[in-house]
PDB file of N, CA and C in Angstrom:
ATOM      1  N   UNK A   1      86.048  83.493  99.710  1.00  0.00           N
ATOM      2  CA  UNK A   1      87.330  82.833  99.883  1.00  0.00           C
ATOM      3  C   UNK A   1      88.166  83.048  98.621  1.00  0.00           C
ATOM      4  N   UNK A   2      89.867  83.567  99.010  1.00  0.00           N
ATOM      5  CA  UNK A   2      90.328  83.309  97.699  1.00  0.00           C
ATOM      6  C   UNK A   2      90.874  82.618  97.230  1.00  0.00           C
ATOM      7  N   UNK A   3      91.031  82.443  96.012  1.00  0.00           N
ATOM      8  CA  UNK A   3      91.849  80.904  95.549  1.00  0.00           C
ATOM      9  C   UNK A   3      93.124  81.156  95.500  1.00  0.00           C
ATOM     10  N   UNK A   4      93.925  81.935  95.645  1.00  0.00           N
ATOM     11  CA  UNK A   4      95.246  82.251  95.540  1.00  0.00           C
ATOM     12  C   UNK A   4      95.176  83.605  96.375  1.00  0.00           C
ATOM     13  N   UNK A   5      96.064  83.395  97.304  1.00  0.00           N
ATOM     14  CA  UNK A   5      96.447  84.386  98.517  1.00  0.00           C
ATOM     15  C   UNK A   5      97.673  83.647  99.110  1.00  0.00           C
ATOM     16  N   UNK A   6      98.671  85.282  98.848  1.00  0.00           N
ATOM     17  CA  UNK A   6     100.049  85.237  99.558  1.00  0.00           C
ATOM     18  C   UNK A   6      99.999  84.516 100.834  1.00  0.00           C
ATOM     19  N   UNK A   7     100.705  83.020 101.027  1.00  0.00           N
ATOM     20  CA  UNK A   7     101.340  83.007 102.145  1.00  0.00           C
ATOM     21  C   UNK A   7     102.783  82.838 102.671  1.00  0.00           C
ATOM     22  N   UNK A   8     102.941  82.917 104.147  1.00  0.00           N
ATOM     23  CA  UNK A   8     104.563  83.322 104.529  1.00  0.00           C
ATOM     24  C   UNK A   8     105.306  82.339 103.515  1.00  0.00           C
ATOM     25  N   UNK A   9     105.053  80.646 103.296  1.00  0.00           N
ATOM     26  CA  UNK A   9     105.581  80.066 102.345  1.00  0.00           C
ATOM     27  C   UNK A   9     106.273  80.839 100.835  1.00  0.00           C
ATOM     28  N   UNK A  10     105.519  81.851 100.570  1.00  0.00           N
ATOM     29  CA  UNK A  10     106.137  82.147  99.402  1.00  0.00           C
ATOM     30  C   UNK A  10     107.088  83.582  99.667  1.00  0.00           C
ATOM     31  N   UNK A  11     107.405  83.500 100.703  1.00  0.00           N
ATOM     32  CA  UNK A  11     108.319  85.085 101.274  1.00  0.00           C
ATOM     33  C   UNK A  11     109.580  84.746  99.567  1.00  0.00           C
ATOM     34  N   UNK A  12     110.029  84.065  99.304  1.00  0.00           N
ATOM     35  CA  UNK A  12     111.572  83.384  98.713  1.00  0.00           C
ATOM     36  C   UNK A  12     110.870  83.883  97.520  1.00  0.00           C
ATOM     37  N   UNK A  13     109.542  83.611  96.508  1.00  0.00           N
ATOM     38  CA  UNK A  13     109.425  83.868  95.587  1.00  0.00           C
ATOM     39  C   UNK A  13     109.628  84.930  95.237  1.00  0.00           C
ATOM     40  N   UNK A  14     110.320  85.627  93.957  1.00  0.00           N
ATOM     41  CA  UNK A  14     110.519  86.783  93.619  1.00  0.00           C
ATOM     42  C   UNK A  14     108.961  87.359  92.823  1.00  0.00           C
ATOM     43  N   UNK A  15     108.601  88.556  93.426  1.00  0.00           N
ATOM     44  CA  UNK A  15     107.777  89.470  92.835  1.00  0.00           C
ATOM     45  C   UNK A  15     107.414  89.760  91.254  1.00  0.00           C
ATOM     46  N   UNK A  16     106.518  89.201  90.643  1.00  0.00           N
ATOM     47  CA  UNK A  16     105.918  89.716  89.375  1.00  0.00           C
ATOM     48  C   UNK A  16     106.387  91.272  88.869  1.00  0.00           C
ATOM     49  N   UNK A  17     105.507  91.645  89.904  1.00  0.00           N
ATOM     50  CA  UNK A  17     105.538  92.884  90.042  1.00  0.00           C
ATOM     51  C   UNK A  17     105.875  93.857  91.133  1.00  0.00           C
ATOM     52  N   UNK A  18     106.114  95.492  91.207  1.00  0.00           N
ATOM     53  CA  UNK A  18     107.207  96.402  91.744  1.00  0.00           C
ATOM     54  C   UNK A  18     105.620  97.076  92.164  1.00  0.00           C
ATOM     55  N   UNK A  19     105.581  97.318  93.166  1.00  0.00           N
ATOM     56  CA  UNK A  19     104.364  98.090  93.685  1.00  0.00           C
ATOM     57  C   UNK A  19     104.448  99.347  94.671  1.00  0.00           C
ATOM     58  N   UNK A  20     104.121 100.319  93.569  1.00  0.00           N
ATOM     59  CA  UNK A  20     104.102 101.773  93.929  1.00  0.00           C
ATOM     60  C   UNK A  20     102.834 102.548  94.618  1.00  0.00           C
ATOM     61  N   UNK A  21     103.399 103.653  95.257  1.00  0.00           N
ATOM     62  CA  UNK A  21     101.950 104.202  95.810  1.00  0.00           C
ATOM     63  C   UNK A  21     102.060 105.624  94.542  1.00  0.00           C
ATOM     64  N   UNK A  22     100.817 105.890  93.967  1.00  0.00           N
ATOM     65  CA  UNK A  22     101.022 107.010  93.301  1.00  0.00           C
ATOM     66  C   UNK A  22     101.139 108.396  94.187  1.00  0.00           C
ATOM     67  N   UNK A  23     101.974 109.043  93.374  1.00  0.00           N
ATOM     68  CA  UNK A  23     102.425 110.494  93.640  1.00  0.00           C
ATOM     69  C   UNK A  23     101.803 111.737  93.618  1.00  0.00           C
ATOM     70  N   UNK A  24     101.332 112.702  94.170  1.00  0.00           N
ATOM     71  CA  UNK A  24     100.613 114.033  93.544  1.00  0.00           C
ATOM     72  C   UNK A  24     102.055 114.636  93.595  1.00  0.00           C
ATOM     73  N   UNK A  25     101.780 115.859  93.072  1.00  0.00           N
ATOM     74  CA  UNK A  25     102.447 116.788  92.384  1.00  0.00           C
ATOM     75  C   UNK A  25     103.269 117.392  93.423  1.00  0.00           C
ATOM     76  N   UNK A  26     102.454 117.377  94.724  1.00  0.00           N
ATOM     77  CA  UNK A  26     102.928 118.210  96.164  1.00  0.00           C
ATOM     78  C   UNK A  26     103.648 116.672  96.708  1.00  0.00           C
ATOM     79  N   UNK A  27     103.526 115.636  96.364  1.00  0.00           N
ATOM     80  CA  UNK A  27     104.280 114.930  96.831  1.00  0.00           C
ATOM     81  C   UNK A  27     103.417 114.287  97.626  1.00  0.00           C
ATOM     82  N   UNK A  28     102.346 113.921  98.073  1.00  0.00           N
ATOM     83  CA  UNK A  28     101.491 113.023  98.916  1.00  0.00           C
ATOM     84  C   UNK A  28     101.251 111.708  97.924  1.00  0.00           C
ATOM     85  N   UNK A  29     100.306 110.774  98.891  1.00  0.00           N
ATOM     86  CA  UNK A  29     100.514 109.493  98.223  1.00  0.00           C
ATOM     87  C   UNK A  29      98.918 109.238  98.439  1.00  0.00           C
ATOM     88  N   UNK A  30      98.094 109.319  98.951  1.00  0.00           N
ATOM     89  CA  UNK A  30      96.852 109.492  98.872  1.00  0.00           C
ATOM     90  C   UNK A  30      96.273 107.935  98.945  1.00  0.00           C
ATOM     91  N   UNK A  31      96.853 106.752  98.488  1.00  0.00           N
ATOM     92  CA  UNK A  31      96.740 105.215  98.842  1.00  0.00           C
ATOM     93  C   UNK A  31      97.225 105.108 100.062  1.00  0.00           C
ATOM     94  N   UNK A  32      98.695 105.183 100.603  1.00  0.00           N
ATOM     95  CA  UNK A  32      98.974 105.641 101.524  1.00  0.00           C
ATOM     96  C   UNK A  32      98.564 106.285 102.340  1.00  0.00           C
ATOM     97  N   UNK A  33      97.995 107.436 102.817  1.00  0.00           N
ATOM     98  CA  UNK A  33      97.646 107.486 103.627  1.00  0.00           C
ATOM     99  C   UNK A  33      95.983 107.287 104.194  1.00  0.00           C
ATOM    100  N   UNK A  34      95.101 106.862 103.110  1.00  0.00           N
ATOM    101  CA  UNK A  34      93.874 105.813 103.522  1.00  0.00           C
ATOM    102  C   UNK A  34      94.448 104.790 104.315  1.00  0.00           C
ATOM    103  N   UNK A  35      95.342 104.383 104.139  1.00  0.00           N
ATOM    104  CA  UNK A  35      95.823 102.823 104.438  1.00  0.00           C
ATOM    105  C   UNK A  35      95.922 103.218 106.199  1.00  0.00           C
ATOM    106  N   UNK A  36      96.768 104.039 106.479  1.00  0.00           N
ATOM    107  CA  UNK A  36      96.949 104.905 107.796  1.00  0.00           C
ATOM    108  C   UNK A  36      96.248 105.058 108.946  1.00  0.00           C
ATOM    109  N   UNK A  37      94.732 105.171 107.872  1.00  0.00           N
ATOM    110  CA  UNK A  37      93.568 105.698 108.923  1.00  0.00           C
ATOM    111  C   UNK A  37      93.312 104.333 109.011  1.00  0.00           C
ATOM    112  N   UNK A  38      92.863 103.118 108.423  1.00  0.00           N
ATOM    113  CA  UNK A  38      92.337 102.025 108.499  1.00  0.00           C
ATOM    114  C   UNK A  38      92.773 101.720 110.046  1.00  0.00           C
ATOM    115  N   UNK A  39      92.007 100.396 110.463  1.00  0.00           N
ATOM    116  CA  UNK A  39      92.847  99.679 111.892  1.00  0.00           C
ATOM    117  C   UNK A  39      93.759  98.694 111.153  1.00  0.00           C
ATOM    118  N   UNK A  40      94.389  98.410 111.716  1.00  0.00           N
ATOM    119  CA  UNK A  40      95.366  97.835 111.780  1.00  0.00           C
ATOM    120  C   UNK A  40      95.505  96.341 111.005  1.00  0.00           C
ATOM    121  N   UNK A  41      94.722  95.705 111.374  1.00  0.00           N
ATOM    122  CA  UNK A  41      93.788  94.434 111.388  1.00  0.00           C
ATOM    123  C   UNK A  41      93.646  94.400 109.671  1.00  0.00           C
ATOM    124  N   UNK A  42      93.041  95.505 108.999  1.00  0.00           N
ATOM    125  CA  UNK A  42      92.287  95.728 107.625  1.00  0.00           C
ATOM    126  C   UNK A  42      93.993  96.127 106.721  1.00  0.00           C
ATOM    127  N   UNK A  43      94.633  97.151 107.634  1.00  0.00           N
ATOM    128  CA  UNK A  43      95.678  96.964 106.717  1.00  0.00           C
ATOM    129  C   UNK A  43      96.310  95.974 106.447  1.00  0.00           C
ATOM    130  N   UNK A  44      96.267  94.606 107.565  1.00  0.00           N
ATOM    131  CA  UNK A  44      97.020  93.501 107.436  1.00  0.00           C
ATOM    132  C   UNK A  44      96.580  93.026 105.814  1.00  0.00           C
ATOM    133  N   UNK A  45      95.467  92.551 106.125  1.00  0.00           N
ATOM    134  CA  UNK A  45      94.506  92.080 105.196  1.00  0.00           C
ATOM    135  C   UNK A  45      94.725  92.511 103.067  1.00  0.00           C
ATOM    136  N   UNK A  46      94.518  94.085 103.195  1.00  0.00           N
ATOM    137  CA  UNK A  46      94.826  94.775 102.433  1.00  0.00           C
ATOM    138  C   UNK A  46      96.499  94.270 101.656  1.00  0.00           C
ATOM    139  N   UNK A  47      96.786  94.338 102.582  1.00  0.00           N
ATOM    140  CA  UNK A  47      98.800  94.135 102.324  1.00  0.00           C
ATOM    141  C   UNK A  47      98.815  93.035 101.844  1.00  0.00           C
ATOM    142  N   UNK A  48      97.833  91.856 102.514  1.00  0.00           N
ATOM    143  CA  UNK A  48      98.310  90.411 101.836  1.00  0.00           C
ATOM    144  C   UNK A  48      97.414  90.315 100.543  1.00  0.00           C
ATOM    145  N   UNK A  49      96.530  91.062 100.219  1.00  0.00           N
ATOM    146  CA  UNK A  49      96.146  91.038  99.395  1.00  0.00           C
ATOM    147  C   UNK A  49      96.468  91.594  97.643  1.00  0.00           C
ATOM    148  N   UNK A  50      97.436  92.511  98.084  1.00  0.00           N
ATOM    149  CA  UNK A  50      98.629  93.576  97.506  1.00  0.00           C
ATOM    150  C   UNK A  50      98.994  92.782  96.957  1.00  0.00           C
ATOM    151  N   UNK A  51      99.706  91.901  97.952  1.00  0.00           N
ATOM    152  CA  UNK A  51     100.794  90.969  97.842  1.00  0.00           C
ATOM    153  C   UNK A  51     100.472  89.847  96.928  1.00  0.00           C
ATOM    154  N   UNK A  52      99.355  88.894  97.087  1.00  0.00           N
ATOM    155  CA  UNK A  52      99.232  88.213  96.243  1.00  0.00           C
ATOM    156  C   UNK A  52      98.886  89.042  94.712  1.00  0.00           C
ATOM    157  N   UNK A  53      98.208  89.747  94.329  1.00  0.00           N
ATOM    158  CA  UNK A  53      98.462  90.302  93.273  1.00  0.00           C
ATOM    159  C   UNK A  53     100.151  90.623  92.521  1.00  0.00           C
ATOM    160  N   UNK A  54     100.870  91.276  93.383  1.00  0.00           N
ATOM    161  CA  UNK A  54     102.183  91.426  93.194  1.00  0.00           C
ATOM    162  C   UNK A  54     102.728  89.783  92.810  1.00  0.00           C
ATOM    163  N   UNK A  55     102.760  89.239  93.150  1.00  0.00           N
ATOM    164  CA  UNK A  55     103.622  87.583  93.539  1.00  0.00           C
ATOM    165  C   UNK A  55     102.989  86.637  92.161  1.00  0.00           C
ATOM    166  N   UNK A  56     101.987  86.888  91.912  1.00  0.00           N
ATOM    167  CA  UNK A  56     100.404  86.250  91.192  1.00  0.00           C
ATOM    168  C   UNK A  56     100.439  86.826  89.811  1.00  0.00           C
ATOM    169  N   UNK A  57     100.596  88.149  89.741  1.00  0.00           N
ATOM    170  CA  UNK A  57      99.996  88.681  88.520  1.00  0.00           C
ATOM    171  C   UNK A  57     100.543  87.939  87.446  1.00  0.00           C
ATOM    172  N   UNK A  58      99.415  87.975  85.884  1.00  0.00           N
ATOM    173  CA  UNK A  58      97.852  87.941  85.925  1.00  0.00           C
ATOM    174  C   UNK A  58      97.318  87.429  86.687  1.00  0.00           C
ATOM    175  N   UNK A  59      96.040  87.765  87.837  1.00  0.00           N
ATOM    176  CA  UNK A  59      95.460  86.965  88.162  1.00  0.00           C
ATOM    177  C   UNK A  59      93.934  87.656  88.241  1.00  0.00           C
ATOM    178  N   UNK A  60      93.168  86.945  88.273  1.00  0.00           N
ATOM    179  CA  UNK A  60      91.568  86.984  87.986  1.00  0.00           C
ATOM    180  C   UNK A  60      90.386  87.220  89.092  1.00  0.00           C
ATOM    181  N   UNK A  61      89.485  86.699  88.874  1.00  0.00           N
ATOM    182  CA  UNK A  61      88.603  87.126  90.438  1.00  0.00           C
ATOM    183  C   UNK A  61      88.865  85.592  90.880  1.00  0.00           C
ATOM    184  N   UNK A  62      88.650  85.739  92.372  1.00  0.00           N
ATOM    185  CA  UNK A  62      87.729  86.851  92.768  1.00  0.00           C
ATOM    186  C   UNK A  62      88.783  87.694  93.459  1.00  0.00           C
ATOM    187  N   UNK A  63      90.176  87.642  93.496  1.00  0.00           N
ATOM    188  CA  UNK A  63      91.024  88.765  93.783  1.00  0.00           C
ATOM    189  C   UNK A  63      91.240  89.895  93.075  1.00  0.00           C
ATOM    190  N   UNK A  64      90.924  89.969  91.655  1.00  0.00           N
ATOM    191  CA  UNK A  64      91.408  91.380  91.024  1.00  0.00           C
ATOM    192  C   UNK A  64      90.272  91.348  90.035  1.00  0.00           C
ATOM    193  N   UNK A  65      89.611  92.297  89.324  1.00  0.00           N
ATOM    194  CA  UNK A  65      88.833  92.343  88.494  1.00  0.00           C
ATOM    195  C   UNK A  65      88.786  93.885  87.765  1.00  0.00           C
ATOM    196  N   UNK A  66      88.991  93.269  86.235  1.00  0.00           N
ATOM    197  CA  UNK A  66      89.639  94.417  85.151  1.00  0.00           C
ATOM    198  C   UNK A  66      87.735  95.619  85.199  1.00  0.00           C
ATOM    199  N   UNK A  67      88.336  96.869  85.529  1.00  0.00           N
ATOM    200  CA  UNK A  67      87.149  97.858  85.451  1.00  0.00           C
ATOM    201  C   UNK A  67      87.040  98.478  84.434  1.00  0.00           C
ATOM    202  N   UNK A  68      88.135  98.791  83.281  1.00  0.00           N
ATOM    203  CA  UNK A  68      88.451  99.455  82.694  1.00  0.00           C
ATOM    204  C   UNK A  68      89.642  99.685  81.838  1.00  0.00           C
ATOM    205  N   UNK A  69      90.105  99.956  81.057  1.00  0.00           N
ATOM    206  CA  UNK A  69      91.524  99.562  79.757  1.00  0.00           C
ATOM    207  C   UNK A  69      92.494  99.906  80.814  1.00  0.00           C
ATOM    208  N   UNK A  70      93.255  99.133  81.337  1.00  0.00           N
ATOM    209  CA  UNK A  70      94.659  99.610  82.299  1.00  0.00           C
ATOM    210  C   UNK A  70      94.512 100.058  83.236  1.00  0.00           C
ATOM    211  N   UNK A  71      93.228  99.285  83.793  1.00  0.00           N
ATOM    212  CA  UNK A  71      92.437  99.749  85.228  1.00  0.00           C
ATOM    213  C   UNK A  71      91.822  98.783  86.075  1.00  0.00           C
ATOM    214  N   UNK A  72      92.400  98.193  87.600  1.00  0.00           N
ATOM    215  CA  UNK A  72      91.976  97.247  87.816  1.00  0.00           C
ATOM    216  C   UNK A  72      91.394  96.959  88.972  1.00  0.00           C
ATOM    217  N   UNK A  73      91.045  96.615  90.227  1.00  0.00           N
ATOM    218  CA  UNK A  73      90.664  96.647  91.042  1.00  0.00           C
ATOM    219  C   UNK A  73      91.211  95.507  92.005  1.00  0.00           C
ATOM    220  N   UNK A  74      91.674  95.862  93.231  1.00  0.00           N
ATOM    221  CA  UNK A  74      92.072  94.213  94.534  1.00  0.00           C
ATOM    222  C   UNK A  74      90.825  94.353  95.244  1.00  0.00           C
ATOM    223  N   UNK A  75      90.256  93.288  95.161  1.00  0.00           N
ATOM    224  CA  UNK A  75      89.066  93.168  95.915  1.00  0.00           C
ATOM    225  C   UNK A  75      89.271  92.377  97.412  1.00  0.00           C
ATOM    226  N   UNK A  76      88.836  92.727  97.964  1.00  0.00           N
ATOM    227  CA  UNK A  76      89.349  93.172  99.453  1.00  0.00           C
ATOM    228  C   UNK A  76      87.949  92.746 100.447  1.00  0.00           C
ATOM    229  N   UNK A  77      87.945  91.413 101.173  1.00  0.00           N
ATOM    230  CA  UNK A  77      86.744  91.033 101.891  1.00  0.00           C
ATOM    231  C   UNK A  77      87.791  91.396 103.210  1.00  0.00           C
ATOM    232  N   UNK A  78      87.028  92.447 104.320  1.00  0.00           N
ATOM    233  CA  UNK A  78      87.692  92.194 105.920  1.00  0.00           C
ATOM    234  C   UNK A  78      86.629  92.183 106.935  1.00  0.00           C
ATOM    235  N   UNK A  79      85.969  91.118 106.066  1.00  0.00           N
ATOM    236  CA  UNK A  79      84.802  90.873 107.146  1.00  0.00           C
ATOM    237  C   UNK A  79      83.556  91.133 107.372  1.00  0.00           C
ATOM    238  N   UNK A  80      83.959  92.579 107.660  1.00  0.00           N
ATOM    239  CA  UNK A  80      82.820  93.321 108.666  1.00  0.00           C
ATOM    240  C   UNK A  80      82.331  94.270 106.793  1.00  0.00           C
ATOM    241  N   UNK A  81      83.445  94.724 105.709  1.00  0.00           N
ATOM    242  CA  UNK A  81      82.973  95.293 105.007  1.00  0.00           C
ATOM    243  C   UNK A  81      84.012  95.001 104.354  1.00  0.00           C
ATOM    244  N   UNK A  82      84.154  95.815 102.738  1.00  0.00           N
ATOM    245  CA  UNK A  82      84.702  95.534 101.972  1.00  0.00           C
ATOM    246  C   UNK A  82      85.595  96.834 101.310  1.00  0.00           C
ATOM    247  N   UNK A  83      86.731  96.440 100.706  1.00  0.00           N
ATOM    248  CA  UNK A  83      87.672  97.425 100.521  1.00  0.00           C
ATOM    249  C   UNK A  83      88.336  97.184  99.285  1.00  0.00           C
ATOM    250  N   UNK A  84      88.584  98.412  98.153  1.00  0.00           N
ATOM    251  CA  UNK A  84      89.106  98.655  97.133  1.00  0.00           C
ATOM    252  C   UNK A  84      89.909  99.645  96.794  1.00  0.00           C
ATOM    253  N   UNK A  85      91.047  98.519  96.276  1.00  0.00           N
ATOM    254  CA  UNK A  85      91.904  99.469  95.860  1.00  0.00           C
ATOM    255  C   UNK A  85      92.839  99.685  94.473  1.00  0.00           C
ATOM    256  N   UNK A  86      92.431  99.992  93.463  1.00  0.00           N
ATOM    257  CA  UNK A  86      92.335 100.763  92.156  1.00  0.00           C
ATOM    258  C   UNK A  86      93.177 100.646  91.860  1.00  0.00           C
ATOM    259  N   UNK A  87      94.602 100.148  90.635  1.00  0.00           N
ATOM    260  CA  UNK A  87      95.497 100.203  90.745  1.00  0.00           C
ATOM    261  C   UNK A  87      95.660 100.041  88.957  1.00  0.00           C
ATOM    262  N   UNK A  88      96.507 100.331  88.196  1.00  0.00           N
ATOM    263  CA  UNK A  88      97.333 100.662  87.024  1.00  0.00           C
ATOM    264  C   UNK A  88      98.432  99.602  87.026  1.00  0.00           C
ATOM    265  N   UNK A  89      98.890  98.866  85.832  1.00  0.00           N
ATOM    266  CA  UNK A  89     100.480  98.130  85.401  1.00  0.00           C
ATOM    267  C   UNK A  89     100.749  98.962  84.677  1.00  0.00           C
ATOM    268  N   UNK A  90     102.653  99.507  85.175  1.00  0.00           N
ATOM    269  CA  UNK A  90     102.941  99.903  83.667  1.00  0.00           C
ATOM    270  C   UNK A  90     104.626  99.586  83.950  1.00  0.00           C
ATOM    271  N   UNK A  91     104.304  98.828  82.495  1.00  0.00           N
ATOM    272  CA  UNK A  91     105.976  98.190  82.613  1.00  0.00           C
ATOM    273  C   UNK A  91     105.422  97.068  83.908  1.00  0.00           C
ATOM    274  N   UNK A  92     106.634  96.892  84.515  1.00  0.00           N
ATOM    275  CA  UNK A  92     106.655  95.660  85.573  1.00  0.00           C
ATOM    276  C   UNK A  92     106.402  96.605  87.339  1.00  0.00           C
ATOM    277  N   UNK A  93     105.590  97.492  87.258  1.00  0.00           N
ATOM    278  CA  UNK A  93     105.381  98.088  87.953  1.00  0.00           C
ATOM    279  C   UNK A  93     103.648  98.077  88.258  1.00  0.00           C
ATOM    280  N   UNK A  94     102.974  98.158  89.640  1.00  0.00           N
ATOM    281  CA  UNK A  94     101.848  98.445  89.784  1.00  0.00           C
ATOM    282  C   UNK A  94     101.948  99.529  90.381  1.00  0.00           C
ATOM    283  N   UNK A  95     100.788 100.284  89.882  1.00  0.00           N
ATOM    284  CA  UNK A  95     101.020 101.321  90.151  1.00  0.00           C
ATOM    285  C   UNK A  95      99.052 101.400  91.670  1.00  0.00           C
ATOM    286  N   UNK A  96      99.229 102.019  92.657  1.00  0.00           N
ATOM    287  CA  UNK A  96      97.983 101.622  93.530  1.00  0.00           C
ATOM    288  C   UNK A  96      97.451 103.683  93.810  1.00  0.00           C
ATOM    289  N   UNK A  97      96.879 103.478  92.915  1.00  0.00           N
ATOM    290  CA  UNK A  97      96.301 104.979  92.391  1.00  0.00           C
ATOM    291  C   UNK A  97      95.065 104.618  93.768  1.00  0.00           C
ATOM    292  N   UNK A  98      93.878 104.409  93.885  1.00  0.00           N
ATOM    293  CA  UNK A  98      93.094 104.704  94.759  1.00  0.00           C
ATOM    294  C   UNK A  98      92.457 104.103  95.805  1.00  0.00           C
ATOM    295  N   UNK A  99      92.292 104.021  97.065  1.00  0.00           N
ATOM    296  CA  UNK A  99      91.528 103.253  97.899  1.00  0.00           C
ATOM    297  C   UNK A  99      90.240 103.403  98.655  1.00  0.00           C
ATOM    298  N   UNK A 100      89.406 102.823  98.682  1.00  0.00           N
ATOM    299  CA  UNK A 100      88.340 103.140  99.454  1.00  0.00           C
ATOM    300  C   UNK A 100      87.291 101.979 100.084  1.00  0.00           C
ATOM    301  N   UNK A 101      86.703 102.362 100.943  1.00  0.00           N
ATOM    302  CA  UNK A 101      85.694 101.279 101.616  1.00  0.00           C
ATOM    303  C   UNK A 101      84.506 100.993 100.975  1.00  0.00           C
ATOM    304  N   UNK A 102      84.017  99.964  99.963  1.00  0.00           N
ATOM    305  CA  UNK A 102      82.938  99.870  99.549  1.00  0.00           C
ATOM    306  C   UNK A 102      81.568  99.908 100.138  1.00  0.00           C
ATOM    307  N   UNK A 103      80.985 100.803  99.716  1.00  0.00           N
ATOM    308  CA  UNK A 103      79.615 101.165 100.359  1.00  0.00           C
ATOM    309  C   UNK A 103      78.328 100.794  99.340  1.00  0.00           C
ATOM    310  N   UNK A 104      78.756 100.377  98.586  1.00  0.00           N
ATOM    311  CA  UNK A 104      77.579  99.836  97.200  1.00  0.00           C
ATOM    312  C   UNK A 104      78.109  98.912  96.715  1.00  0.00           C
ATOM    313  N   UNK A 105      76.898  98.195  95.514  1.00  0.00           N
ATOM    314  CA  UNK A 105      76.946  97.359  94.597  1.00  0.00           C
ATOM    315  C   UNK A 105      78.053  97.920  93.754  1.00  0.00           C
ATOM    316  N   UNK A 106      77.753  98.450  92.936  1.00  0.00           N
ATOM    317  CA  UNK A 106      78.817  99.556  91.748  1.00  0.00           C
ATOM    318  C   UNK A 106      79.716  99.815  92.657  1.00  0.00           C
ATOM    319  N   UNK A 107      81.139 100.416  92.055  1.00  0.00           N
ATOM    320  CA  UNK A 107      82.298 101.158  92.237  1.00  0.00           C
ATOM    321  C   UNK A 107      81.592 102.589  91.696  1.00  0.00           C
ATOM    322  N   UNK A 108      81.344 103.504  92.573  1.00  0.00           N
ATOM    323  CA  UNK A 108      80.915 104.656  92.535  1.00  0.00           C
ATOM    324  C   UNK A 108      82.167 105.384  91.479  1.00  0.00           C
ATOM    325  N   UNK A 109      81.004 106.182  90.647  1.00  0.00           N
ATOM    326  CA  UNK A 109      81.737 106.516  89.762  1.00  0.00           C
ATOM    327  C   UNK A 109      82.493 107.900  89.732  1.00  0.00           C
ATOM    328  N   UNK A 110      82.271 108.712  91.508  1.00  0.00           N
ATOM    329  CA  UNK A 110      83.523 109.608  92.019  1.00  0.00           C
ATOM    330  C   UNK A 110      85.205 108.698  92.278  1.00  0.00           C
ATOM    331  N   UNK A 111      84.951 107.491  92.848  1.00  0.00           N
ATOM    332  CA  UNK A 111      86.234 106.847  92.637  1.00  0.00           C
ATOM    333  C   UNK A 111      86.686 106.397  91.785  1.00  0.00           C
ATOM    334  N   UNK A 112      85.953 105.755  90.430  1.00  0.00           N
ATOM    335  CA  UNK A 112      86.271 105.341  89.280  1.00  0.00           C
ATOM    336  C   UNK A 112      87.397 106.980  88.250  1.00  0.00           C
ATOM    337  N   UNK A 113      86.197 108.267  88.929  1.00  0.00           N
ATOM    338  CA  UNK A 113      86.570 109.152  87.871  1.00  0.00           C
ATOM    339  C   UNK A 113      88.303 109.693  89.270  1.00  0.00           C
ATOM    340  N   UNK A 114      88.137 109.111  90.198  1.00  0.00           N
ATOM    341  CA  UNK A 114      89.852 109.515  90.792  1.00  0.00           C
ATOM    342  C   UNK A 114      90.775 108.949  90.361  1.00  0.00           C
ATOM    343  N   UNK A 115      90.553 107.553  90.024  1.00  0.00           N
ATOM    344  CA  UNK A 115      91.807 106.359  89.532  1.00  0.00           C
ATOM    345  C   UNK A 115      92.115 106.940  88.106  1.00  0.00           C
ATOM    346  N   UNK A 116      90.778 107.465  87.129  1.00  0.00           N
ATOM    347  CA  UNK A 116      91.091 107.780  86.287  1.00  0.00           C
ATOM    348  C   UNK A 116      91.979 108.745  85.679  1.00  0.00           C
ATOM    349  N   UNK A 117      91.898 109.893  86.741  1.00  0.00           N
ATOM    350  CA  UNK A 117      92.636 110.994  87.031  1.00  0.00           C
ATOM    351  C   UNK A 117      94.083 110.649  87.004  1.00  0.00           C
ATOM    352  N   UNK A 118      94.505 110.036  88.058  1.00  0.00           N
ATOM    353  CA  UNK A 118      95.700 109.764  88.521  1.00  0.00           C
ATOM    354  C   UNK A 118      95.951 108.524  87.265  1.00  0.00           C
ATOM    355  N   UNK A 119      95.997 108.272  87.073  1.00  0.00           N
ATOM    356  CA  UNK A 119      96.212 107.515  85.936  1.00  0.00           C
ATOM    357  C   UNK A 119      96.558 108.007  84.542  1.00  0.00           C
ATOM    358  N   UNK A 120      95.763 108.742  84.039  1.00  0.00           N
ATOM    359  CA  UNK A 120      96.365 109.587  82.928  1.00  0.00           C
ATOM    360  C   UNK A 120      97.522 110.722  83.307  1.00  0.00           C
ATOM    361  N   UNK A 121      97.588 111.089  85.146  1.00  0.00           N
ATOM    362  CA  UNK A 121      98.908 112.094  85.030  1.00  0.00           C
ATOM    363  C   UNK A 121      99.712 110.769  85.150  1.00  0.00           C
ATOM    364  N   UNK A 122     100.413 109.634  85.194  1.00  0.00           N
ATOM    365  CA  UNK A 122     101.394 109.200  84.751  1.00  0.00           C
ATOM    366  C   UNK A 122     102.368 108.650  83.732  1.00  0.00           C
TER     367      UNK A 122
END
């Protein structure tokens, strides 16, 4: 359960933070379109979870938890499994570098070394 999660009540509050999908070079968004394949249901979930980070920030677990220097994680319960998605501040901006469906204990360290990636090209 989280202790702070966006609801419609706070539509009026203005945003902490500006939340971006990162860019490749060819122009894809790669958060974006994980989000795509998901059902429907998980993106809801995902989004409000965005959201309270955006609306919230700083905020702590069990919604966000720091992985790394300027590297953070939305931790993401939809039930049936669990979902992460990797994300950077810079300036008043979040930046949502990577997503994926947790399949382990650890944040596997092929997704750790993608966020990292995308993170130093900005």
């Amino acid at each position: 359960m989280h202790l702070f999660r966006y609801t419609s009540f706070m539509v009026d509050i203005a945003p902490i933070l500006n939340v971006h999908f990162f860019r490749t070079d060819a122009g894809n968004e790669p958060v974006r379109e994980w989000l795509t394949d998901l059902p429907r249901e998980h993106r809801r979930m995902i989004g409000t979870d965005i959201k309270t980070v955006q609306i919230g920030w700083p905020i702590g677990m069990p919604v966000v938890r720091k992985l790394d220097t300027g590297l953070w994680e939305v931790r993401i319960d939809l039930g049936d499994t669990i979902a992460r998605v990797l994300f950077t501040v810079v300036g008043s901006d979040m930046v949502l570098l990577h997503g994926f469906i947790k399949k382990s204990q650890k944040t596997p360290a092929t997704d750790m070394a993608t966020a990292k990636q995308r993170k130093a090209r900005l």
